[in-house]
Protein backbone atom coordinates (compact mmCIF):
# COMPACT_ATOMS: atom_id res chain seq x y z
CA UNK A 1 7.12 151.96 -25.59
CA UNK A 2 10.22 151.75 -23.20
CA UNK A 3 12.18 148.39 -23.54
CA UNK A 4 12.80 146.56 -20.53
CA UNK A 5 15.85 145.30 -19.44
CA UNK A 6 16.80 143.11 -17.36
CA UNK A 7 19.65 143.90 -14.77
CA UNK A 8 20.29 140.30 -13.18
CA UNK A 9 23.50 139.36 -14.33
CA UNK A 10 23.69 136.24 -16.72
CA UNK A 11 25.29 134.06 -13.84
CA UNK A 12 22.30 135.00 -11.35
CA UNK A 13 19.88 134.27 -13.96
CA UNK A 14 17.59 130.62 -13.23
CA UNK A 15 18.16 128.38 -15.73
CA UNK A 16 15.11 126.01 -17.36
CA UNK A 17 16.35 122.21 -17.38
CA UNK A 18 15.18 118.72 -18.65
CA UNK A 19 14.26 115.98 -16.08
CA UNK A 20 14.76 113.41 -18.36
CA UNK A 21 14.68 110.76 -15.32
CA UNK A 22 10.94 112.09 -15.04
CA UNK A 23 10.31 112.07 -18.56
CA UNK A 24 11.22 108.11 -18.86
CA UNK A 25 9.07 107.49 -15.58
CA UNK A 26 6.11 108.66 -17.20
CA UNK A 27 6.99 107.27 -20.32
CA UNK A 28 7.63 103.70 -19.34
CA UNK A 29 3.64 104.28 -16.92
CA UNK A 30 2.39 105.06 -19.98
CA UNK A 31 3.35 102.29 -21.91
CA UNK A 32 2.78 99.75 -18.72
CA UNK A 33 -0.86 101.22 -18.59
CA UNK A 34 -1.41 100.49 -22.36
CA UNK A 35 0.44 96.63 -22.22
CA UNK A 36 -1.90 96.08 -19.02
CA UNK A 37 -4.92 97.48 -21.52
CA UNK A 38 -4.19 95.68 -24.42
CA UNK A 39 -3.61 92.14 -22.18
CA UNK A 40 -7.27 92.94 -21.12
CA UNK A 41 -8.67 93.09 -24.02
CA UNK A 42 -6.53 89.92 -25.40
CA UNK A 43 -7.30 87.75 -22.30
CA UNK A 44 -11.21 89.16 -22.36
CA UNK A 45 -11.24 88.19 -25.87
CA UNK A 46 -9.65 84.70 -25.56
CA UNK A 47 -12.14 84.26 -22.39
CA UNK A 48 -15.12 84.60 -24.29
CA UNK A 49 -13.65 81.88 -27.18
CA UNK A 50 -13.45 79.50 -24.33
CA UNK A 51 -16.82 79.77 -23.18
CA UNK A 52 -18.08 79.51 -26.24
CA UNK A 53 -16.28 76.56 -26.90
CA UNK A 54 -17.44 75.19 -23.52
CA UNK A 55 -21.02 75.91 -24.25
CA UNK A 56 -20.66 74.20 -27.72
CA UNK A 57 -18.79 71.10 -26.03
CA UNK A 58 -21.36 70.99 -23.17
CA UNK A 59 -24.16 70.94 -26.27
CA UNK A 60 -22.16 68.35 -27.97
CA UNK A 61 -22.43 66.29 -24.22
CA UNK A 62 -25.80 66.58 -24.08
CA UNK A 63 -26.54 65.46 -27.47
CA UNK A 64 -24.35 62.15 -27.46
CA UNK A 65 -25.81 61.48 -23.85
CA UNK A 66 -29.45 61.37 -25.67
CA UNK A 67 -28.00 59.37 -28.01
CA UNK A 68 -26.19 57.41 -25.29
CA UNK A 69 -29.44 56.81 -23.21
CA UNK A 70 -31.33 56.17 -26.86
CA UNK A 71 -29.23 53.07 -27.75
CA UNK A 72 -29.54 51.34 -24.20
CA UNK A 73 -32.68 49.84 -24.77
CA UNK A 74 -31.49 48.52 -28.44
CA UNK A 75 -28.31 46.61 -26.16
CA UNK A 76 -30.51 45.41 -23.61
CA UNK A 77 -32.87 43.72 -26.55
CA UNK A 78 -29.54 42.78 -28.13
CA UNK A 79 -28.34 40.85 -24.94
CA UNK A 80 -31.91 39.37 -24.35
CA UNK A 81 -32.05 38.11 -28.02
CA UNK A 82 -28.50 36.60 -27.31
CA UNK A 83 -29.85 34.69 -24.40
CA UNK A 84 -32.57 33.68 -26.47
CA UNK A 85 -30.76 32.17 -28.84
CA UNK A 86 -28.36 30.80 -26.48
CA UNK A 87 -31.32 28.81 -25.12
CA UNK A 88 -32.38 27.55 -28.40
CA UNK A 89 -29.41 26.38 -29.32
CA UNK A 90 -28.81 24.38 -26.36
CA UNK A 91 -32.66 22.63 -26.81
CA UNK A 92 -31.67 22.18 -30.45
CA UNK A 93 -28.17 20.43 -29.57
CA UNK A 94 -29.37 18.65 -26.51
CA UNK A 95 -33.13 17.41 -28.08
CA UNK A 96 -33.67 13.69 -28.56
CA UNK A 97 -35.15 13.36 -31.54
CA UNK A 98 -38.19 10.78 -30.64
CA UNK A 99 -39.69 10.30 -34.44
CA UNK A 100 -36.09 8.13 -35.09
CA UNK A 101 -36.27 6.37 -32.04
CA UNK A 102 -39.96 5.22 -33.50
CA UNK A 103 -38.66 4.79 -37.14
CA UNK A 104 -35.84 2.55 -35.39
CA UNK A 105 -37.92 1.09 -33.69
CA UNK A 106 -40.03 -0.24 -36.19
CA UNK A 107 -36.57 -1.93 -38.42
CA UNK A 108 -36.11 -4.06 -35.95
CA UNK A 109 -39.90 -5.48 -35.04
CA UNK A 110 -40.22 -8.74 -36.13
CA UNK A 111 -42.95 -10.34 -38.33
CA UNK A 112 -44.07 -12.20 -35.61
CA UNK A 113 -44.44 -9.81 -32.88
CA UNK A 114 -47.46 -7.44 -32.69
CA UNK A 115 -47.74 -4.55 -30.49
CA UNK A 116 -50.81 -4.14 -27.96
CA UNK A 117 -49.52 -0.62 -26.50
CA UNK A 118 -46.55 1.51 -26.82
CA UNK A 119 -46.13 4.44 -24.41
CA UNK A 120 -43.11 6.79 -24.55
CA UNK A 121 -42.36 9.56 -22.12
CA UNK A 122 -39.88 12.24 -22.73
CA UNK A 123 -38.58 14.88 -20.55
CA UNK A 124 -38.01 18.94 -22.02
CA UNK A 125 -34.76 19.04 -23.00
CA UNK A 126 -31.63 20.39 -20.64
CA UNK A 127 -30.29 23.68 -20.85
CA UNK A 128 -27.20 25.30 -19.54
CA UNK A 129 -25.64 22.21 -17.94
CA UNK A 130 -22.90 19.91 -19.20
CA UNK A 131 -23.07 16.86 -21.16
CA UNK A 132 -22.90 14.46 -18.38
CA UNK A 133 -25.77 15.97 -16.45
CA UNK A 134 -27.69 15.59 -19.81
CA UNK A 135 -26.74 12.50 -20.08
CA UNK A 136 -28.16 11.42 -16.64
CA UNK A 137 -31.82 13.52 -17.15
CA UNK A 138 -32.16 12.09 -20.61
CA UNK A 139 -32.83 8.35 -18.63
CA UNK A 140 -35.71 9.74 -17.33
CA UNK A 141 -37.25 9.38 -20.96
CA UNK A 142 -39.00 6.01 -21.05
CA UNK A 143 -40.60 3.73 -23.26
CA UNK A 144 -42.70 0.70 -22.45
CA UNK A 145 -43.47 -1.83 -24.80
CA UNK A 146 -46.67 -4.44 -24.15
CA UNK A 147 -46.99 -7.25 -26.90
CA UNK A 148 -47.26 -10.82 -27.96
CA UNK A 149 -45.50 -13.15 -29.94
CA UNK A 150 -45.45 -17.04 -30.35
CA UNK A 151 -42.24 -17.93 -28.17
CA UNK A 152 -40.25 -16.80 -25.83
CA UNK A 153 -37.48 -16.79 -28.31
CA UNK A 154 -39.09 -14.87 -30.02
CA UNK A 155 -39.64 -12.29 -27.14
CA UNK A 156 -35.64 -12.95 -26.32
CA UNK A 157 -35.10 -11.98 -30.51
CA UNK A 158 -36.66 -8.85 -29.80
CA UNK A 159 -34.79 -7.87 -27.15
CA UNK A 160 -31.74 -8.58 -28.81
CA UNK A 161 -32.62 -6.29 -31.49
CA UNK A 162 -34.03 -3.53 -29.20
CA UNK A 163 -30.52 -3.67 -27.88
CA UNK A 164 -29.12 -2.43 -30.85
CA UNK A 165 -30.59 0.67 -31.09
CA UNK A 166 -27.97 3.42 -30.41
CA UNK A 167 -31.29 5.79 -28.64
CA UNK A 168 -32.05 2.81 -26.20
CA UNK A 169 -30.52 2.31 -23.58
CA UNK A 170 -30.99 -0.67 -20.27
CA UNK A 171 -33.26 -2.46 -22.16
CA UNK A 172 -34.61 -5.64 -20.71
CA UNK A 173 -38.01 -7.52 -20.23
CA UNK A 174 -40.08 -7.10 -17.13
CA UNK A 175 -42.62 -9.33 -17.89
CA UNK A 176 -43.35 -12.60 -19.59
CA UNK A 177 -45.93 -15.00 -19.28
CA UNK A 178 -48.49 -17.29 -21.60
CA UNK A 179 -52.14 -16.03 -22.72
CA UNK A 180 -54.71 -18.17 -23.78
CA UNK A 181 -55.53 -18.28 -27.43
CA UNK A 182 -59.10 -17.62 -27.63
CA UNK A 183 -61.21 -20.81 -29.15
CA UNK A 184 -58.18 -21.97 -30.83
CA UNK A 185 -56.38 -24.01 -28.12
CA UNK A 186 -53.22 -25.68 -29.63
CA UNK A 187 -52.02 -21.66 -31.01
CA UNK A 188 -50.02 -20.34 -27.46
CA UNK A 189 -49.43 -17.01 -27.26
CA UNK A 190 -47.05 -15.30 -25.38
CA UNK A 191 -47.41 -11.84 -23.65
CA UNK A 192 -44.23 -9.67 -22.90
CA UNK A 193 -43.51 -6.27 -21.17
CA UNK A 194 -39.93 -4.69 -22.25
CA UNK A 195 -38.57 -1.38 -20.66
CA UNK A 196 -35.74 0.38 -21.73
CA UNK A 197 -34.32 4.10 -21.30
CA UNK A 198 -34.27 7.16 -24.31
CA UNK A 199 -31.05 8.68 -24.86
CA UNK A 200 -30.43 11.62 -27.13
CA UNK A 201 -27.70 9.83 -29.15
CA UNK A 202 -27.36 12.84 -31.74
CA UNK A 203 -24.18 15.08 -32.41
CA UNK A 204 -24.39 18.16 -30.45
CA UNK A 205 -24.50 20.37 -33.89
CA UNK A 206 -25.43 23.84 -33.71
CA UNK A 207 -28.70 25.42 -35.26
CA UNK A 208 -27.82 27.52 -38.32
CA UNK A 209 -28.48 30.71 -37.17
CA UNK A 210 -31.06 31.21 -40.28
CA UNK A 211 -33.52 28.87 -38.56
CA UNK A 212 -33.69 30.83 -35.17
CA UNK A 213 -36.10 33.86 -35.50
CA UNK A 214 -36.13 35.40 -31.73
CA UNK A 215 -38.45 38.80 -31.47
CA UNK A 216 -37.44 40.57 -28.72
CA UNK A 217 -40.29 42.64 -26.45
């Protein structure tokens, strides 16, 4: 086989070069494409954590908001069974305890006197005002005393006493006047009317909270 050879001088001959400026280019695409990649697939992945998170958070929402809506009715029944008791213990401070007015009442009766009728009115006790309204409604409780004795100092005694009783209050007599004695003619008898007002005259203690069962509906 005949060997070929070539006649172009050296000088004339084309020379194969390196574009290194090219080579870089592509290089630094390359690894631009691959950061821009791998970012994707960081931020994707980071993306997907979050929504996760948000669907566990919104889950977590939903459940305390049950919860939330669960307990209102227990506060409302709490707040009603405050008022509740609020109201009792107003009754309870402001009451005017009627069986001591009676058990006064019957200290300071004379042997001589007898009673022919007792009547005692009492109002329902105040709430949520002050202690000088109370004070005022409470003399709209009444009692009226009807009896007889043998003088009229002995109907003044009585009144005198009456007077001391801390839960009266204005008494006085409205009526006086003689009766006749039946067969007996030389016995006189005297017939008397006294008025006076009920005030509650007890400390404004609280109700031990052991004593007030309140069921609320």
């Amino acid at each position: 086989m005949a060997r070929r050879i070539n006649l172009v001088p050296r000088s004339e001959r084309p020379r194969t070069r390196t574009d290194f400026g090219l080579l870089a280019m592509l290089g630094l695409f390359i690894i631009v494409i691959f950061a821009l990649g791998f970012g994707y697939y960081l931020l994707s992945n980071m993306l997907d954590d979050k929504k996760l998170e948000l669907a566990d958070l919104e889950a977590q929402t939903a459940a305390l908001e049950q919860q939330v809506a669960a307990l209102q009715q227990y506060e409302v029944l709490a707040i009603h069974a405050d008022n509740v008791e609020a109201v009792v213990q107003d009754v309870y401070s402001g009451r005017t305890l009627l069986s001591q007015v009676l058990d006064a009442l019957s200290l300071v009766v004379p042997e001589n006197v007898w009673f022919q009728n007792l009547k005692l009115t009492a109002l329902d006790p105040q709430t949520g005002e002050d202690d000088t309204t109370n004070q005022s409604s409470n003399t709209d409780n009444k009692i009226m005393i009807e009896g007889q004795t043998y003088s009229f100092e002995d109907v003044s005694r009585l009144v005198v006493r009456l007077q001391l009783i801390p839960s009266l209050d204005g008494v006085e007599m409205t009526s006086a006047s003689d009766v006749q004695a039946g067969s007996d003619s030389t016995l006189e008898i005297k017939e008397f009317a006294i008025g006076a007002s009920v005030i509650n005259d007890q400390p404004a203690t609280a109700l031990p909270l052991t004593e007030v069962e309140v069921e609320a509906q």
